[in-house]
Protein backbone atom coordinates (compact mmCIF):
# COMPACT_ATOMS: atom_id res chain seq x y z
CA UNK A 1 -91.49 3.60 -31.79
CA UNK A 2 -88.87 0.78 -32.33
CA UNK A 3 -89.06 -2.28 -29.51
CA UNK A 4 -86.19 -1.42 -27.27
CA UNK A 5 -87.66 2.02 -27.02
CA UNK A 6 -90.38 0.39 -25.40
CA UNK A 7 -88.24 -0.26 -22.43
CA UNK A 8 -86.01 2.88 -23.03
CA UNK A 9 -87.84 5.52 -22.65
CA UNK A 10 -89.67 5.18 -19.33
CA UNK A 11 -85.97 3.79 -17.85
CA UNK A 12 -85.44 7.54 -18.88
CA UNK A 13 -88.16 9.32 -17.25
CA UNK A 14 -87.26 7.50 -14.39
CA UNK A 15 -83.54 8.16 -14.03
CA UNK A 16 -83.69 10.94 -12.06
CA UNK A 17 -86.50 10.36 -9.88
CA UNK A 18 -84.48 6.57 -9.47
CA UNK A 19 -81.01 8.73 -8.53
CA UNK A 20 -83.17 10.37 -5.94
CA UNK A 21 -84.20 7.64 -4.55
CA UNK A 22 -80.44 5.73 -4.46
CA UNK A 23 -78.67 9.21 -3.44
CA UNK A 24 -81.63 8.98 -0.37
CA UNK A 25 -81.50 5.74 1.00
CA UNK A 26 -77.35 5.31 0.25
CA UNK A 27 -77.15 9.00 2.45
CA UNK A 28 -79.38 7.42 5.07
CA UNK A 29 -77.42 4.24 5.11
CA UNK A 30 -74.03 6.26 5.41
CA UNK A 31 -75.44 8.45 7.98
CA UNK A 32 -76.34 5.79 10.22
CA UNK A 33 -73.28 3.55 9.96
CA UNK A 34 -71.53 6.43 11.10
CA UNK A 35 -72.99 6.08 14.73
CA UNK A 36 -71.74 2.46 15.12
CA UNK A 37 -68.52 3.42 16.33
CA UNK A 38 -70.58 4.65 19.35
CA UNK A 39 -72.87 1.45 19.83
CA UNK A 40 -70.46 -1.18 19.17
CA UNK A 41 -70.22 -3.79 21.79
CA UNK A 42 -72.44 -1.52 23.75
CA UNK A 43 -74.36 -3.70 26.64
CA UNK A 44 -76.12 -1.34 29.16
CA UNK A 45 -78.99 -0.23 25.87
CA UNK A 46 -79.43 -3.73 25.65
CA UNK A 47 -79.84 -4.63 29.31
CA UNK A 48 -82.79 -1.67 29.59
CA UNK A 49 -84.06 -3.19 26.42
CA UNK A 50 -84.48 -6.44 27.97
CA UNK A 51 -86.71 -4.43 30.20
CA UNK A 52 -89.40 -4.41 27.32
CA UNK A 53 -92.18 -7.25 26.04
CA UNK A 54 -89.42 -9.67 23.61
CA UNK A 55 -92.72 -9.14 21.25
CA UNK A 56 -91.84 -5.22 21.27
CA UNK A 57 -88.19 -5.75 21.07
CA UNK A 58 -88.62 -8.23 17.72
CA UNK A 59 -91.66 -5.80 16.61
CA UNK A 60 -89.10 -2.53 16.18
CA UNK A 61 -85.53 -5.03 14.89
CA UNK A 62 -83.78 -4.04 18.71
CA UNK A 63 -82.74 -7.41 19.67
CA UNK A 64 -79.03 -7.31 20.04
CA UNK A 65 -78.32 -3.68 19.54
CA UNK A 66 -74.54 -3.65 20.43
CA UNK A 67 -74.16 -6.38 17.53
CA UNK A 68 -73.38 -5.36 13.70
CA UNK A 69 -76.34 -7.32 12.99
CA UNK A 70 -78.68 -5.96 15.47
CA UNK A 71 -77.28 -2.34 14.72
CA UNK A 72 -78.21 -2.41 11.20
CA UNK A 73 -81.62 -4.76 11.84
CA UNK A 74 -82.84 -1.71 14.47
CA UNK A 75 -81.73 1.08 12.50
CA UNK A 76 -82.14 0.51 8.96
CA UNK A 77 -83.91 -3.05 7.47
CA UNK A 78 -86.15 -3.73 10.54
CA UNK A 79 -88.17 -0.92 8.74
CA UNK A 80 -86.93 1.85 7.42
CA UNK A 81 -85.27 0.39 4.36
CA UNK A 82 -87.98 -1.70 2.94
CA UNK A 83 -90.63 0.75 4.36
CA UNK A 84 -88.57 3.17 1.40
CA UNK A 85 -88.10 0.74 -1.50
CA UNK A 86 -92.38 -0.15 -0.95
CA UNK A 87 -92.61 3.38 -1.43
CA UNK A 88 -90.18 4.32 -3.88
CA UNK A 89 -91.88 0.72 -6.25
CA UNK A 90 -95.44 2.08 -5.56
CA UNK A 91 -94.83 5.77 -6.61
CA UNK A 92 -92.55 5.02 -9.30
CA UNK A 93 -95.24 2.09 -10.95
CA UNK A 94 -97.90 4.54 -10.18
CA UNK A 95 -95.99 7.51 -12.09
CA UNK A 96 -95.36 5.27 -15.12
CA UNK A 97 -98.60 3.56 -15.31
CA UNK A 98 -101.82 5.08 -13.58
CA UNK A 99 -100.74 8.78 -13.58
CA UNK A 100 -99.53 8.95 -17.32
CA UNK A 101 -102.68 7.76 -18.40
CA UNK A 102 -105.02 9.84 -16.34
CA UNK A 103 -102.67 12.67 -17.59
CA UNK A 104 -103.32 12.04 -21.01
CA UNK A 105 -100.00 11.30 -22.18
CA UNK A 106 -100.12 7.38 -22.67
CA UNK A 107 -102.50 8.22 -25.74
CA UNK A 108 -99.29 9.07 -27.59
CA UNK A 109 -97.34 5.83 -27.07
CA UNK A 110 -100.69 3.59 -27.86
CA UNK A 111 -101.09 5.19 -30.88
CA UNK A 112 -97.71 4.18 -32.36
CA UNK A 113 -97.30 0.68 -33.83
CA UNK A 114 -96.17 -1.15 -30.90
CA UNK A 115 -99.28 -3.65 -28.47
CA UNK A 116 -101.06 -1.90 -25.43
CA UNK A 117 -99.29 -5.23 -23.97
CA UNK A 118 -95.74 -4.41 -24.93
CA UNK A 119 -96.17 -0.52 -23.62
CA UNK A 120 -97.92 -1.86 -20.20
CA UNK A 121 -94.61 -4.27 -19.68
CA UNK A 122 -92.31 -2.20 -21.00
CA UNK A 123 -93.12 0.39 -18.15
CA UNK A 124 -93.51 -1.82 -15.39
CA UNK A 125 -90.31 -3.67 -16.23
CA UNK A 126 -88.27 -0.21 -16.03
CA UNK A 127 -90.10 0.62 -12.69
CA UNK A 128 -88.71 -3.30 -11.71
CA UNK A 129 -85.10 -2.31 -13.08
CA UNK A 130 -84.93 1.12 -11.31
CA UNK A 131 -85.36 -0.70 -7.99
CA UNK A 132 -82.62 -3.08 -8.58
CA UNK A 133 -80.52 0.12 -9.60
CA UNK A 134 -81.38 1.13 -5.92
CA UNK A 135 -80.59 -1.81 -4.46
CA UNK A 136 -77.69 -2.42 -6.15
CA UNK A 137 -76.62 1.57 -4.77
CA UNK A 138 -77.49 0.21 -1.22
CA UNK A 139 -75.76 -2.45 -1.01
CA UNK A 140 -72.37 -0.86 -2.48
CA UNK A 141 -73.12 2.30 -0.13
CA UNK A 142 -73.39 -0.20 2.57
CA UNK A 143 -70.35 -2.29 1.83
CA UNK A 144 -68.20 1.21 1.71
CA UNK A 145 -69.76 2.97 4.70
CA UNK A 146 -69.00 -0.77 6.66
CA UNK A 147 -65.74 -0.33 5.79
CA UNK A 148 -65.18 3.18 6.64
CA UNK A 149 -66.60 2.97 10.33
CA UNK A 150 -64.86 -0.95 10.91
CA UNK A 151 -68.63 -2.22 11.08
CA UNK A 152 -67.89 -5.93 10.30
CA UNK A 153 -71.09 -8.26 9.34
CA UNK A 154 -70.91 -10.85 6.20
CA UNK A 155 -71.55 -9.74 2.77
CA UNK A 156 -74.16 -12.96 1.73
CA UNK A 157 -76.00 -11.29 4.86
CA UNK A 158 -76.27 -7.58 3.29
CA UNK A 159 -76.80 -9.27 0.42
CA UNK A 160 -79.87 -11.18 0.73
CA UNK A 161 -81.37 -8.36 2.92
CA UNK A 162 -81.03 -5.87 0.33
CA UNK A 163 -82.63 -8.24 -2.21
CA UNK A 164 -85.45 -8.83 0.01
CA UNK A 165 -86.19 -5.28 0.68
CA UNK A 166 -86.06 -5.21 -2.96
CA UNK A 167 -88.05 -7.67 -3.71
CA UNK A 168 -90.85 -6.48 -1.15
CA UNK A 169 -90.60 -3.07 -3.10
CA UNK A 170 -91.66 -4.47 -6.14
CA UNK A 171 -94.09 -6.60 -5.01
CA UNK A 172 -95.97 -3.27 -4.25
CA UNK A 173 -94.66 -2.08 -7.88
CA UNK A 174 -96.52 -4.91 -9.05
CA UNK A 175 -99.83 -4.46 -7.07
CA UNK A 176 -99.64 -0.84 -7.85
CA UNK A 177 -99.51 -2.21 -11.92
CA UNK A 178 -102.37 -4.62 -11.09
CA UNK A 179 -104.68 -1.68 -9.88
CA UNK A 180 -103.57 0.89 -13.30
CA UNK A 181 -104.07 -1.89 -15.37
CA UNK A 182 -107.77 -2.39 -13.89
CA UNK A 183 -108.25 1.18 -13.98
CA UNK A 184 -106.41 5.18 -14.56
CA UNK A 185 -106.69 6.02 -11.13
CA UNK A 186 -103.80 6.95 -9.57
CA UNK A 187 -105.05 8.66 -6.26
CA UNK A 188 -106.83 4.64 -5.96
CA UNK A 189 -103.50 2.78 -6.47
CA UNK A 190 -101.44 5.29 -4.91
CA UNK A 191 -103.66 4.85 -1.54
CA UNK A 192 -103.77 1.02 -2.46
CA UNK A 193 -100.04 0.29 -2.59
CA UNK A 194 -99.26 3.06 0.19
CA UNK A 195 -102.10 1.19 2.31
CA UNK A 196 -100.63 -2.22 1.55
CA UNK A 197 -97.15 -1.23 2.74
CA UNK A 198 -98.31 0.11 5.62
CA UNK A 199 -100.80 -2.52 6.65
CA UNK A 200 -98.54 -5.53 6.03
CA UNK A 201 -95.72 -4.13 8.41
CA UNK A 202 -98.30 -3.77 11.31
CA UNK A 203 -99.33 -7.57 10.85
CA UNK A 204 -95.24 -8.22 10.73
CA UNK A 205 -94.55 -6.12 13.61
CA UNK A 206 -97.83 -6.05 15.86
CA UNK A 207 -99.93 -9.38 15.74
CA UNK A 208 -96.76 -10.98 17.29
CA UNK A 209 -97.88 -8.95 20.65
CA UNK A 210 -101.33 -10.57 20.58
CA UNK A 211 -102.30 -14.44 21.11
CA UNK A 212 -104.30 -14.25 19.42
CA UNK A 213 -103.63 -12.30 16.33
CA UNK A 214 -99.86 -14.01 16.22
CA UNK A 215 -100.10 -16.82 13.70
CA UNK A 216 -101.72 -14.32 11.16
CA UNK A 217 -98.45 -12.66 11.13
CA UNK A 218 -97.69 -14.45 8.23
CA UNK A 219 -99.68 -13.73 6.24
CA UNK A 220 -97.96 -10.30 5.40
CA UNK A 221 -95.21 -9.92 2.69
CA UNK A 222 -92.93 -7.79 5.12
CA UNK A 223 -92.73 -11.30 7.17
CA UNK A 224 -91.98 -13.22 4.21
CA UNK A 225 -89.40 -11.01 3.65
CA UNK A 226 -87.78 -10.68 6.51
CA UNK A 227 -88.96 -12.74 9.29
CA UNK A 228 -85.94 -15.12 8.96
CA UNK A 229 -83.62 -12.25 10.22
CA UNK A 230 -81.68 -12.13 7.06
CA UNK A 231 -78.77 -10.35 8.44
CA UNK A 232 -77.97 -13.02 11.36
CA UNK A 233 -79.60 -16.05 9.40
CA UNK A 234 -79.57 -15.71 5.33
CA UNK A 235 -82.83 -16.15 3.97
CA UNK A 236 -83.97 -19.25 2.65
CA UNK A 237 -84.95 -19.68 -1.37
CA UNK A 238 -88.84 -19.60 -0.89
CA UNK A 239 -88.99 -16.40 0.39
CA UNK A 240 -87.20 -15.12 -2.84
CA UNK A 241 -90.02 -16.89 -4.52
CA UNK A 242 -92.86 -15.82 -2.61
CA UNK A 243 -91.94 -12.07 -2.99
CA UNK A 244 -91.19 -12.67 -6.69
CA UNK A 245 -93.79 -14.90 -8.12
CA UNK A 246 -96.77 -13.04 -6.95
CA UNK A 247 -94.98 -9.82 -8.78
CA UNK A 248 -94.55 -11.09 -11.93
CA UNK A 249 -98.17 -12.64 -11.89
CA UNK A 250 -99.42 -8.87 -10.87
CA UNK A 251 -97.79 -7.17 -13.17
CA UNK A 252 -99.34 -9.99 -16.32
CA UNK A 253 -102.66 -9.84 -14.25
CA UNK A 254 -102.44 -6.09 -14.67
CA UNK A 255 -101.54 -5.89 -18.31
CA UNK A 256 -104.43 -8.52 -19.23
CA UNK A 257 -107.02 -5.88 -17.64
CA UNK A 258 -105.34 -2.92 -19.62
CA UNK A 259 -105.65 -4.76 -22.87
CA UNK A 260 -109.04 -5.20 -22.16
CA UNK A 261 -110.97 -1.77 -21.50
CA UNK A 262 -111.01 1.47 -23.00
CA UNK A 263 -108.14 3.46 -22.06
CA UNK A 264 -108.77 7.06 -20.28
CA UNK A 265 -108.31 10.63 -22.30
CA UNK A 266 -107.26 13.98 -21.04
C-alpha cells in the first residue's frame, strides 16, 4: 500500500455513504426554504411565541421567526443541522475505525508496510474530509435554495454556521476516534458519541431554563458552537478553535492508544 492510498481508500468507502449524507441534509435544507415564502415577515407566530418562557423560545432557535435569520435558526441550525453532521461524524469515524476492526478487516491494511499510526490518521482524516464535503454541499444547497424562494440573509452568516455545525460534527468524529483507538468496540463508541451529541444539546438548550443549572450551559460543545447566534451575529475566532483543537488532540490521543495495544481479530 503506497502513502496516498492511505488516505484514498477509506475517502472511497466513504463516498457513498458521504453522498447520502449531503443528498439528505441539502434535500432537507431545500425542503424547508421552500416554506419561507409563507413565514416571511409573518408577526402573529411570533406574538403567540412571546407567550412562552424567553428560556424555551432560545432553547428550540424560535426567536424571531418571521426573520430570515430566525427562519433558518428555528428550522434548521438551532438543531437539526448540527444534530445530523454529530451523527453523520460519529457513524462515519465509527464505520472506519471501531467497526472495521471488530470486523476483522483492518488486519489486512496493518499487515502491509505502512505504521498502525499512518492507517489510524489516514482514516480519521477521510471521515474529517467527508464532513467538509457535506458542509461544503450545505452551504451551496443553501445559497441556491435562498435564491430560489427570495430568502435574503448574508453569506459570512451561512457561512460560519455551516462551519460550526461542521466543526461540532467532527468534534464527535474525533471522540468517536478517541474511544476505537482505546478499544474495537463499536456498539461502546457508537453509544459514546451518539450519547455525547445528545447530552451536550440538552445542557445548550435546557440548563438555560434552570437557575440554577444555567451557567453550566457552557460547558457543552453545541454552545460553543452556536451560542453566539451565528446567523444574526458571526461567530467569533475562539469558538472555531475550541471546536477544532480538542478534535485534532482526540483524534492523536486516539491513535497513541491504537499504537499501543494489541489489535482485535475476527
Amino acid at each position: 500500500m503506497r502513502g496516498r492510498e492511505v488516505l484514498a481508500v477509506p475517502l472511497r468507502a466513504l463516498r457513498r455513504a458521504g453522498i447520502v449524507w449531503a443528498l439528505s441534509i441539502g434535500s432537507l435544507v431545500v425542503m424547508t426554504v421552500a416554506f419561507w415564502p409563507a413565514f416571511r415577515g409573518e408577526t402573529a407566530l411570533d406574538d403567540v411565541l412571546k407567550t412562552l418562557p424567553p428560556a424555551l423560545i432560545d432553547a428550540f432557535g424560535l426567536a424571531d421567526f418571521g426573520t430570515p435569520a430566525g427562519f433558518l435558526r428555528g428550522n434548521l441550525y438551532a438543531v437539526l443541522v448540527p444534530l445530523m453532521l454529530a451523527v453523520a461524524g460519529v457513524m462515519l469515524a465509527n464505520g472506519q475505525l471501531s467497526a472495521e476492526e471488530d470486523a476483522g478487516r483492518l488486519e489486512l491494511y496493518l499487515a502491509q508496510p505502512v505504521t498502525r499510526t499512518a492507517i489510524f490518521l489516514g482514516r480519521a482524516g477521510a471521515v474529517l474530509i467527508w464532513l467538509a464535503v457535506i458542509g461544503a454541499g450545505i452551504f451551496a444547497v443553501q445559497v441556491v435554495a435562498d435564491a430560489a424562494f427570495d430568502l435574503s440573509i448574508a453569506t459570512d452568516r451561512v457561512v460560519a454556521t455551516i462551519v460550526l455545525c461542521g466543526l461540532l460534527g467532527a468534534l464527535h468524529a474525533g471522540l468517536v476516534a478517541f474511544v476505537a483507538g482505546i478499544t474495537a468496540r463499536p456498539a461502546l463508541a457508537l453509544g459514546i458519541g451518539m450519547g455525547v451529541a445528545v447530552a451536550g444539546y440538552v445542557v445548550m438548550a435546557l440548563f438555560p431554563i434552570s437557575e440554577v443549572l444555567a451557567p453550566y450551559r457552557h460547558i457543552s460543545p453545541w454552545d460553543w458552537a452556536l451560542g453566539s447566534d451565528p446567523l444574526v451575529h458571526g461567530a467569533d475566532l475562539w469558538r472555531y478553535v475550541v471546536l477544532a483543537v480538542p478534535t485534532l488532540l482526540l483524534i492523536a490521543a486516539g491513535s497513541l492508544a491504537f499504537n499501543r495495544r494489541d489489535i482485535s481479530s475476527a
